[in-house]
N, C-alpha and C. Protein backbone atom coordinates (compact mmCIF):
# COMPACT_ATOMS: atom_id res chain seq x y z
N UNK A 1 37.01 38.98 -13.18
CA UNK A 1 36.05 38.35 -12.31
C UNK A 1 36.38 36.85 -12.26
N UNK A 2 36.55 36.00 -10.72
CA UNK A 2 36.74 35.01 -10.67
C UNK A 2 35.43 34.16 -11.23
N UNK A 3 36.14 32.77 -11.78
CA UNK A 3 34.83 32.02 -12.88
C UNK A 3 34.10 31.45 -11.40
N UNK A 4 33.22 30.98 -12.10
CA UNK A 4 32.20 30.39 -10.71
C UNK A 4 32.84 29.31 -10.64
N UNK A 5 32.40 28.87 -9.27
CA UNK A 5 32.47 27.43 -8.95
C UNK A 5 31.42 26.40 -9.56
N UNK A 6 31.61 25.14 -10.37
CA UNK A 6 30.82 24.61 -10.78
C UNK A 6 29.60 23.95 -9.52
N UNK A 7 28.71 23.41 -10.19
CA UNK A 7 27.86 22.46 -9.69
C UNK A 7 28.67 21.46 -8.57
N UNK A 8 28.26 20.81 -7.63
CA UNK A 8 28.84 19.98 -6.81
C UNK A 8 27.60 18.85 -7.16
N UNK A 9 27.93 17.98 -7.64
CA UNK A 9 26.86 17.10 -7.84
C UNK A 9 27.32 14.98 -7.15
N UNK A 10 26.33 14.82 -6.48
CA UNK A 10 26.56 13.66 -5.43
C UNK A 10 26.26 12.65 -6.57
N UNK A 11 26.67 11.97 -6.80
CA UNK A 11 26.84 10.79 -7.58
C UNK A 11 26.65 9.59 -6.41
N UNK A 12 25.21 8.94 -6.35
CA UNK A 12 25.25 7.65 -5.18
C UNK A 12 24.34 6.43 -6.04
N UNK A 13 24.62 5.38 -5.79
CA UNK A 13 24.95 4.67 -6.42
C UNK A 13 25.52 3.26 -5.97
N UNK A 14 24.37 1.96 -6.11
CA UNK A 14 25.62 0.64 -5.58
C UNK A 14 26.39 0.68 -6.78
N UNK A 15 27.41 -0.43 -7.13
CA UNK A 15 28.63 -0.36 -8.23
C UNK A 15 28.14 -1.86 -8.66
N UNK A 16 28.23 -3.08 -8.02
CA UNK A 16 28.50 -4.54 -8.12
C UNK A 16 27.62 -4.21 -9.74
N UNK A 17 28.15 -5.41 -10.26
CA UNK A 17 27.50 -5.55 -11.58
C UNK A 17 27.31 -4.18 -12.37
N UNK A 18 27.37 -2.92 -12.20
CA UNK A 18 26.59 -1.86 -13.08
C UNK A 18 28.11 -0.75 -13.15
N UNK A 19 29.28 -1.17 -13.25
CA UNK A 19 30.18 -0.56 -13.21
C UNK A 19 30.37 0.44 -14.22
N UNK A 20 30.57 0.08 -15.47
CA UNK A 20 29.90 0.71 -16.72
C UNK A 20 29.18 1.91 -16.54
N UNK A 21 28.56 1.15 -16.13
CA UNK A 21 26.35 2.51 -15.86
C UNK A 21 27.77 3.94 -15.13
N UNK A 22 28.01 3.33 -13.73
CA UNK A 22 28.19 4.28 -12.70
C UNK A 22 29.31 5.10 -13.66
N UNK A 23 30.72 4.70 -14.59
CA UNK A 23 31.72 5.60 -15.38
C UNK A 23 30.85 6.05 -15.97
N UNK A 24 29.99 5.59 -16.81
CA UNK A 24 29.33 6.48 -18.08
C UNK A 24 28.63 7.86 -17.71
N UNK A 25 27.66 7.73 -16.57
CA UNK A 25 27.50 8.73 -15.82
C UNK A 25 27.90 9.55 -15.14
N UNK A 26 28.79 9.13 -15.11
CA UNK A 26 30.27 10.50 -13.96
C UNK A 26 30.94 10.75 -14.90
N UNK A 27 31.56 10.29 -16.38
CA UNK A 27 31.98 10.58 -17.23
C UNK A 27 30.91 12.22 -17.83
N UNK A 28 30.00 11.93 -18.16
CA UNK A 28 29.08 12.50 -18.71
C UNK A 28 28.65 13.95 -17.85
N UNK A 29 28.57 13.83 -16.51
CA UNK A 29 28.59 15.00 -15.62
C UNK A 29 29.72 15.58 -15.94
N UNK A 30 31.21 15.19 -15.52
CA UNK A 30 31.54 15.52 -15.73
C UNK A 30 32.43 16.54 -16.78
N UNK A 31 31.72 15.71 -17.86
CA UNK A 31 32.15 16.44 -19.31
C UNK A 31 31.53 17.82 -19.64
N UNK A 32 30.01 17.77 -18.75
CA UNK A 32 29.12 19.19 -18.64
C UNK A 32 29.99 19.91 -17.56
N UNK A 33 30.63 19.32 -17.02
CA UNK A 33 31.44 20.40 -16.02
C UNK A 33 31.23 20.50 -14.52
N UNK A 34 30.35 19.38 -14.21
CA UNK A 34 29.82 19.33 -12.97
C UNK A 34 31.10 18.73 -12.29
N UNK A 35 31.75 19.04 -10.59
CA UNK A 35 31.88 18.59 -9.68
C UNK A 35 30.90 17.26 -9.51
N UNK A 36 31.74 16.17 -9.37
CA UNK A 36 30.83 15.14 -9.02
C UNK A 36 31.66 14.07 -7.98
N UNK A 37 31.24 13.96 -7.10
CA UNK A 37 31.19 13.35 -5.79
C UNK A 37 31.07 12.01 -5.95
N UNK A 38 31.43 11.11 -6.27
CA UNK A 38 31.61 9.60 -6.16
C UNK A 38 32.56 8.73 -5.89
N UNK A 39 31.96 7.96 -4.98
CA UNK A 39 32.77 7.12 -3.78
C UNK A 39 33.53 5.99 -4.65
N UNK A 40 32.97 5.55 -6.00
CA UNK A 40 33.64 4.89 -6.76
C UNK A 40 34.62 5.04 -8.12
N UNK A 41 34.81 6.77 -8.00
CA UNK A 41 35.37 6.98 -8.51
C UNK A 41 36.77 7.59 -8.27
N UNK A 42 36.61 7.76 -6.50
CA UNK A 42 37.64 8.34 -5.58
C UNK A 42 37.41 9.87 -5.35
N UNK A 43 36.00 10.43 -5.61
CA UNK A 43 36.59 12.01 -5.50
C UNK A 43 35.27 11.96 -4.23
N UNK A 44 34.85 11.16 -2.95
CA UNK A 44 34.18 11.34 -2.41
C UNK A 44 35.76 10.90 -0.88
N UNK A 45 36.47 12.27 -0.70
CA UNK A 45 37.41 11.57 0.27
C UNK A 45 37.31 11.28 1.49
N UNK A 46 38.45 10.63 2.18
CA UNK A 46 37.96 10.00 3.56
C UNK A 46 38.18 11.34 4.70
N UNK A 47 37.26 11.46 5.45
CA UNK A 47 37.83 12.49 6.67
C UNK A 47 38.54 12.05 7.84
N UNK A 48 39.87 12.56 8.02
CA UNK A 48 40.51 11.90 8.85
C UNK A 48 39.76 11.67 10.15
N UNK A 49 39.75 10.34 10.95
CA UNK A 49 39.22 10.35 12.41
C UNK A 49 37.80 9.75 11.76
N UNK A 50 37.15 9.80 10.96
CA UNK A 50 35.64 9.21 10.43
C UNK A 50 35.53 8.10 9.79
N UNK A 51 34.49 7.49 10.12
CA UNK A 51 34.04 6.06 9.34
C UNK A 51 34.49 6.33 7.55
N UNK A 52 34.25 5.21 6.63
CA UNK A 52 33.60 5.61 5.40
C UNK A 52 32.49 5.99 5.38
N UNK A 53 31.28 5.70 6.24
CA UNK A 53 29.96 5.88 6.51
C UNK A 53 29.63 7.49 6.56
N UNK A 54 30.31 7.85 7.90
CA UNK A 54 30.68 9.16 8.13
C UNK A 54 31.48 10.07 6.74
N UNK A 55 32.09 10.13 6.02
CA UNK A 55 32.43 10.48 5.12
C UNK A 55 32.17 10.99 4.04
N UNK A 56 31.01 9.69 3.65
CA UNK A 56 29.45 9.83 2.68
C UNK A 56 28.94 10.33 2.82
N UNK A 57 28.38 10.59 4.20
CA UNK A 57 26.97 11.15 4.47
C UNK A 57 27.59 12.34 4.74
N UNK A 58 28.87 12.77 4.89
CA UNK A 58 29.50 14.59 4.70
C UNK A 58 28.92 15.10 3.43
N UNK A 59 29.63 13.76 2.36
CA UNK A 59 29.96 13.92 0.99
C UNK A 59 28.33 14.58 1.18
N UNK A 60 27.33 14.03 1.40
CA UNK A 60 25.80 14.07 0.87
C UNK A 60 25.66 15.51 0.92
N UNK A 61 26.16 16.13 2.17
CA UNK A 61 25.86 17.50 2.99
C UNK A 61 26.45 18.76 2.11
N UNK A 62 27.73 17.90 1.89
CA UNK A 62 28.57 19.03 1.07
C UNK A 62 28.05 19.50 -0.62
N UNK A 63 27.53 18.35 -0.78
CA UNK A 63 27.02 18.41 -2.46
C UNK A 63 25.55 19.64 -2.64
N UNK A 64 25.37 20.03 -4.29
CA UNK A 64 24.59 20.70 -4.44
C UNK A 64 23.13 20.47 -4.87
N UNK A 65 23.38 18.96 -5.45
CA UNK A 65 22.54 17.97 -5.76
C UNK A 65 22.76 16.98 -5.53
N UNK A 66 21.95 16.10 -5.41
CA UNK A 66 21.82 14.42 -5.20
C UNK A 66 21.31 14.13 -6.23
N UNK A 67 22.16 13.01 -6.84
CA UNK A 67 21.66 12.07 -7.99
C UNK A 67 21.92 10.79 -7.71
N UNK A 68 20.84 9.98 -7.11
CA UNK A 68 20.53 8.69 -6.95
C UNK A 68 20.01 7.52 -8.03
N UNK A 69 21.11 7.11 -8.22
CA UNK A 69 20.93 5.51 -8.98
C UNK A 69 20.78 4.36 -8.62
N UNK A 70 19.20 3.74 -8.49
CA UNK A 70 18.89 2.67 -8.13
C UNK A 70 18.73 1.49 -8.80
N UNK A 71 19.80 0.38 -8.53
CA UNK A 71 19.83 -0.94 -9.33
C UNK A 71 19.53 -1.53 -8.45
N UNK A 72 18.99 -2.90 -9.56
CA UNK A 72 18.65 -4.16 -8.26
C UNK A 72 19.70 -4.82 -7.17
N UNK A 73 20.81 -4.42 -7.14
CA UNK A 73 21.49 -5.13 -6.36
C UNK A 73 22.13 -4.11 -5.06
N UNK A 74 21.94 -4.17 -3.86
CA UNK A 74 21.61 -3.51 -2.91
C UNK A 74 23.41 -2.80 -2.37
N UNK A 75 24.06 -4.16 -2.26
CA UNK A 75 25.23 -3.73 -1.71
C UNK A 75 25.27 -4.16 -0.04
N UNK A 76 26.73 -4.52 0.04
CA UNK A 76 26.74 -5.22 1.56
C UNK A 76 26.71 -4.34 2.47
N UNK A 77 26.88 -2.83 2.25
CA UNK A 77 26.88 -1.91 3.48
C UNK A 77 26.14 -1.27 3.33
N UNK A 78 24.85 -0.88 2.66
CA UNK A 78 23.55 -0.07 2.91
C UNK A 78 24.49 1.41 2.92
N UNK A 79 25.56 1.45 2.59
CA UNK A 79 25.83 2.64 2.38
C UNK A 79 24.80 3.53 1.35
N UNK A 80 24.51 3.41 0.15
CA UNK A 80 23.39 4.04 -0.73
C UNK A 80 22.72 4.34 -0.14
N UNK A 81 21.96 3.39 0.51
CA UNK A 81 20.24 3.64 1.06
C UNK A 81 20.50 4.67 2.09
N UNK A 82 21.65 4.70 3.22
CA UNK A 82 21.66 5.72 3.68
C UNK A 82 22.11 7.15 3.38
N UNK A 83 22.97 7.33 2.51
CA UNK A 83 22.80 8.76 1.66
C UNK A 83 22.01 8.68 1.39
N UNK A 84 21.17 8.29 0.32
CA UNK A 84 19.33 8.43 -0.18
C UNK A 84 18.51 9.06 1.31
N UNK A 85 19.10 8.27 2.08
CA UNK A 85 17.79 8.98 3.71
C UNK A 85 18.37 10.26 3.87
N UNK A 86 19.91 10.69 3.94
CA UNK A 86 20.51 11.34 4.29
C UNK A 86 20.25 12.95 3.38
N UNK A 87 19.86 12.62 2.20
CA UNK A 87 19.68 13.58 1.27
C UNK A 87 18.05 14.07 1.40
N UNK A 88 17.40 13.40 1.47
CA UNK A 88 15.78 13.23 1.88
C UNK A 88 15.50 14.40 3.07
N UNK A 89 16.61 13.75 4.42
CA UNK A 89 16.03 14.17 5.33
C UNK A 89 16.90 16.03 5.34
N UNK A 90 17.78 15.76 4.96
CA UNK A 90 18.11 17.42 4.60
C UNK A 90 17.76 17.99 3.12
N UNK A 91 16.66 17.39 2.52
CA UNK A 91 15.31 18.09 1.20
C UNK A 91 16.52 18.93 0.61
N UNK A 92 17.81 17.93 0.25
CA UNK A 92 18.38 18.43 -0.89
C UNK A 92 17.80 18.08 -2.06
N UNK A 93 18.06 19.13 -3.66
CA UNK A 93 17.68 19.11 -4.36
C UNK A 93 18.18 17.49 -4.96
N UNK A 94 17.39 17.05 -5.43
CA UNK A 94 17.61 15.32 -5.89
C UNK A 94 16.58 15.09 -6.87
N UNK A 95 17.50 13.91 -7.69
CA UNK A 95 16.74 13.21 -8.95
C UNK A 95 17.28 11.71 -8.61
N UNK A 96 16.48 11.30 -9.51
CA UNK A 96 17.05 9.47 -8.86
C UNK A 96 16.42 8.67 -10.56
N UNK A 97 17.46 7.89 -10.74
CA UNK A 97 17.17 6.75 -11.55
C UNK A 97 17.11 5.77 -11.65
N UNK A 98 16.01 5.02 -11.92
CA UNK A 98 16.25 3.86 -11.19
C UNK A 98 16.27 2.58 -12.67
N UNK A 99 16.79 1.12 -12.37
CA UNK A 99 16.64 0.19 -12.97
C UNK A 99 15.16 -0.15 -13.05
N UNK A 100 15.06 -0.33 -14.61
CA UNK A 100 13.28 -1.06 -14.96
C UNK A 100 13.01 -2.41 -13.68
N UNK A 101 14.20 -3.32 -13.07
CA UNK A 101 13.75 -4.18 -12.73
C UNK A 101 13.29 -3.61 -11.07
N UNK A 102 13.65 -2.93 -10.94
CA UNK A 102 13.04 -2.04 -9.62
C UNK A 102 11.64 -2.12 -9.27
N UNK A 103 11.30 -1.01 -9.75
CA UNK A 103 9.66 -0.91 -9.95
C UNK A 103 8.93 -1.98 -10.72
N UNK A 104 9.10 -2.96 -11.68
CA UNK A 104 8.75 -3.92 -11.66
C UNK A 104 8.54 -5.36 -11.00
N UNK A 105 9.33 -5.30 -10.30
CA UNK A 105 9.45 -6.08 -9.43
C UNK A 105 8.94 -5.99 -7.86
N UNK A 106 8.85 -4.27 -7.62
CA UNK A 106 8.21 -3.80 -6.66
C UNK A 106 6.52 -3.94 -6.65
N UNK A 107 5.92 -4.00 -8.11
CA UNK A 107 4.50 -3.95 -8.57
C UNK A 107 4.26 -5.89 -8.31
N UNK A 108 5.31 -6.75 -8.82
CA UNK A 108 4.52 -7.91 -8.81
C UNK A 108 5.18 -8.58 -7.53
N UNK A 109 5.69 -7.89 -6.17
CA UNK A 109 5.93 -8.81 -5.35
C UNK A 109 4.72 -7.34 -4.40
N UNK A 110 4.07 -6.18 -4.50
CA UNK A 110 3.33 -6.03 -3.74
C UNK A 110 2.67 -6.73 -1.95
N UNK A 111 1.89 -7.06 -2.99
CA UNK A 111 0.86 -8.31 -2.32
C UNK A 111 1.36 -9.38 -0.99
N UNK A 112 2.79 -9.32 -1.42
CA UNK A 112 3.48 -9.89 -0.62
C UNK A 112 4.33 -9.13 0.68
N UNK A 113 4.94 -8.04 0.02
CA UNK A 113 5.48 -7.14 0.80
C UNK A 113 4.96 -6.36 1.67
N UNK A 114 3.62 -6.29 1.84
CA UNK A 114 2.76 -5.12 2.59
C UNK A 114 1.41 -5.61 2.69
N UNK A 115 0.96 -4.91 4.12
CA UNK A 115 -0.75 -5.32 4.05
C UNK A 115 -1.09 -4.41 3.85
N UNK A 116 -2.70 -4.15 3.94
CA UNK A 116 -3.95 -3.81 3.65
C UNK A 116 -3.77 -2.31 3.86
N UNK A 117 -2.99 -2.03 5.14
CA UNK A 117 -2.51 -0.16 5.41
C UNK A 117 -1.01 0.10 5.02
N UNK A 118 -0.01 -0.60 3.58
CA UNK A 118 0.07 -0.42 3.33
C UNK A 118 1.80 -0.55 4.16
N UNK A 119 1.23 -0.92 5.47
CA UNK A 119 2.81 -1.00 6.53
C UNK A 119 3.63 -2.93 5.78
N UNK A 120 5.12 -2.68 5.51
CA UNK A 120 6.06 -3.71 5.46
C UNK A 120 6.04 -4.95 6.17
N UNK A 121 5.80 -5.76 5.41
CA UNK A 121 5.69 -7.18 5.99
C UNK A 121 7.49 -7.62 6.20
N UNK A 122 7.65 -8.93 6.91
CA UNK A 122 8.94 -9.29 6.94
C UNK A 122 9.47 -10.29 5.56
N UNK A 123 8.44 -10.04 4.80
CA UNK A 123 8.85 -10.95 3.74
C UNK A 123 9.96 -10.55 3.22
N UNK A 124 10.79 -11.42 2.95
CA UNK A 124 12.32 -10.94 2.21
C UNK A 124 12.38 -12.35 1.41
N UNK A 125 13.14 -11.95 0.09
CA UNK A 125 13.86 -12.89 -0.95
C UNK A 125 14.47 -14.17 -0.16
N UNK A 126 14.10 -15.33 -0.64
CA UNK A 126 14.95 -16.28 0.15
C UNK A 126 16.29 -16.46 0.31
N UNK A 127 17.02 -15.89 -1.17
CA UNK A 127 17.99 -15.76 -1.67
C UNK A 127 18.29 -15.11 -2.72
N UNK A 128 19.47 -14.89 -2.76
CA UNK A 128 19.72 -13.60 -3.91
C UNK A 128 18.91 -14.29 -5.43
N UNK A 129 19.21 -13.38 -6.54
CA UNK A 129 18.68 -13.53 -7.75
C UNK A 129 19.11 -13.61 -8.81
N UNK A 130 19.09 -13.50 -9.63
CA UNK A 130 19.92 -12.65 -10.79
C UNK A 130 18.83 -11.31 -11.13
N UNK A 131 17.75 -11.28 -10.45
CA UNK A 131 17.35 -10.04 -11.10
C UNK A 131 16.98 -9.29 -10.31
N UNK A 132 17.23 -9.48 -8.28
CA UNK A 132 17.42 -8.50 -7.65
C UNK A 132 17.86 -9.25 -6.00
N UNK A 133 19.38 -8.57 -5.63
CA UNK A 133 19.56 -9.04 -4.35
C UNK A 133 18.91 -9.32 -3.15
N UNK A 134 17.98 -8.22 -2.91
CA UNK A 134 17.59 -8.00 -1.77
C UNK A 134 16.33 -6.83 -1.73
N UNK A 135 15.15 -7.38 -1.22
CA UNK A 135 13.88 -6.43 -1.40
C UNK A 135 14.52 -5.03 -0.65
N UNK A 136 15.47 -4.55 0.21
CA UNK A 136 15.77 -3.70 0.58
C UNK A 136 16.03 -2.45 -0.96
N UNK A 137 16.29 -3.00 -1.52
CA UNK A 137 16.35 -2.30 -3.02
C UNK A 137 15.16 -1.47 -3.13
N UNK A 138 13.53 -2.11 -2.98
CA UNK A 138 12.67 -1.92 -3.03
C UNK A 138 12.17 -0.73 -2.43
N UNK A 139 12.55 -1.07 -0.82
CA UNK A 139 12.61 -0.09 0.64
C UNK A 139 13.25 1.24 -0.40
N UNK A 140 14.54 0.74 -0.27
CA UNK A 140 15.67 2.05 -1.13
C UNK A 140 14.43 2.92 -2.38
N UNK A 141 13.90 2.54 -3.42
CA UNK A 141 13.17 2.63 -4.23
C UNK A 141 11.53 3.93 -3.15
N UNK A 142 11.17 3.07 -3.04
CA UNK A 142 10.21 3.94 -2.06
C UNK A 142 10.83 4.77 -1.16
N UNK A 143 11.51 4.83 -0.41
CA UNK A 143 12.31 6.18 0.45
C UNK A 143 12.69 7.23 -0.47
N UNK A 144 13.18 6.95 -2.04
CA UNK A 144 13.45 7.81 -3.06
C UNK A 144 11.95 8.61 -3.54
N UNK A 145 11.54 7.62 -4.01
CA UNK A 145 9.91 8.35 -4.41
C UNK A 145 9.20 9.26 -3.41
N UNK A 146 9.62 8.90 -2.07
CA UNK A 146 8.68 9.34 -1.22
C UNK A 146 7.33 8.50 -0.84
N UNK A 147 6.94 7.28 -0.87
CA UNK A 147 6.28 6.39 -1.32
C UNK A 147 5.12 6.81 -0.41
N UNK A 148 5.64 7.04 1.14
CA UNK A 148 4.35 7.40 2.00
C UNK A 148 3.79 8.94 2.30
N UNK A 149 4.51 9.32 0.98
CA UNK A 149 3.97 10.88 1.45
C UNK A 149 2.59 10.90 0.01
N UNK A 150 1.58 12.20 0.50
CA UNK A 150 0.76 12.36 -0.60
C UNK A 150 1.54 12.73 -1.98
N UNK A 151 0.41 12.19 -2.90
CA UNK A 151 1.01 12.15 -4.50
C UNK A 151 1.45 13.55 -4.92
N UNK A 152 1.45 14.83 -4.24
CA UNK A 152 1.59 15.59 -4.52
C UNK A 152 2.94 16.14 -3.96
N UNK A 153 3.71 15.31 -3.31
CA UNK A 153 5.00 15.39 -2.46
C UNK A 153 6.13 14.42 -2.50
N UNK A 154 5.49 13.43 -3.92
CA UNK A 154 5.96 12.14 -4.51
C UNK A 154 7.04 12.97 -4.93
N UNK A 155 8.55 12.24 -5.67
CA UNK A 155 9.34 12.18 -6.54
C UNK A 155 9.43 11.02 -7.49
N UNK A 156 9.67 11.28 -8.83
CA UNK A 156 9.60 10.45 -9.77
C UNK A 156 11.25 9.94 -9.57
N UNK A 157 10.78 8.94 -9.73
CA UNK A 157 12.42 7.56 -10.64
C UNK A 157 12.41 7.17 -11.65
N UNK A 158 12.85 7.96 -12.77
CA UNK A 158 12.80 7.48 -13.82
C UNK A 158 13.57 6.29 -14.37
C-alpha cells in the first residue's frame, strides 16, 4: 500500500526582523513531517506566466492548512495580509500566531483607530517604530480573528 501523502501545510508569514521565528517553525513542521509551503524558504514555487502575488495565493489554494504568523512588522508588499484574506475567504482550515506586541498594541491604540460603530478611522502611525511598522498589522490581526463577525465565529491568535 502506497504511504499517504503528508499534510500540505501553508506557512505565511512577514520575514523582516523575525527570520529565526519563520526557520524554527518550518524546521519544526517539518520534522513532524508536514509538507510546508513557504515563500521564504523556497518551497512556495513561481508559476510560469504569474505574478509572485499570483503564485501565493495558488500556494494558499493548494495547501491543507493555513498557518498564519503575525508580527509587528507588515512588509512592503501586503503579500501576508493577502493570503490571510485569501485563506479566510476560501474557510480553509487555519490557525494563526500572533506577536504579544500585536494585540497589545491593538488594545491601547483602540480609541484611536475606530469610532463608536466600531468602523476604521484613517489614523495611521506617523512613522515606523521599533515596536510596530504599520497599523495595517493590526487590520492583518483582525481579518485573522475574524474581528467583525459574532464571538461565536471568532478565531483565536495565540
Amino acid at each position: 500500500m502506497p504511504a499517504e501523502k503528508p499534510i500540505k501545510i501553508m506557512l505565511s508569514s512577514t520575514v523582516y526582523n523575525y527570520e529565526h521565528v519563520v526557520d524554527a517553525i518550518y524546521n519544526q513542521l517539518v520534522g513532524y513531517g508536514y509538507q510546508v509551503l513557504c515563500s521564504h524558504k523556497g518551497t512556495v514555487y513561481p508559476i510560469p506566466g504569474k505574478t509572485t502575488e499570483e503564485s501565493c495565493l495558488a500556494a494558499v489554494e493548494e495547501c491543507d492548512f493555513f498557518f498564519g504568523v503575525i508580527f509587528p512588522n507588515y512588509g512592503s508588499s501586503g503579500y501576508t495580509h493577502k493570503e490571510f484574506l485569501k485563506a479566510i475567504d476560501l474557510n480553509k482550515p487555519r490557525g494563526f500566531l500572533s506577536h504579544a506586541f500585536v494585540p497589545f498594541t491593538r488594545t491601547l491604540l483602540k480609541n484611536f483607530m475606530y469610532d463608536k460603530d466600531k468602523n476604521r478611522l484613517d489614523f495611521e502611525l506617523p512613522k515606523k517604530t521599533m515596536v510596530m511598522d504599520s497599523l495595517k498589522v493590526i487590520d492583518m490581526y483582525n481579518d485573522a480573528i475574524g474581528d467583525n463577525n459574532p464571538n461565536n465565529h471568532r478565531l483565536w491568535a495565540q
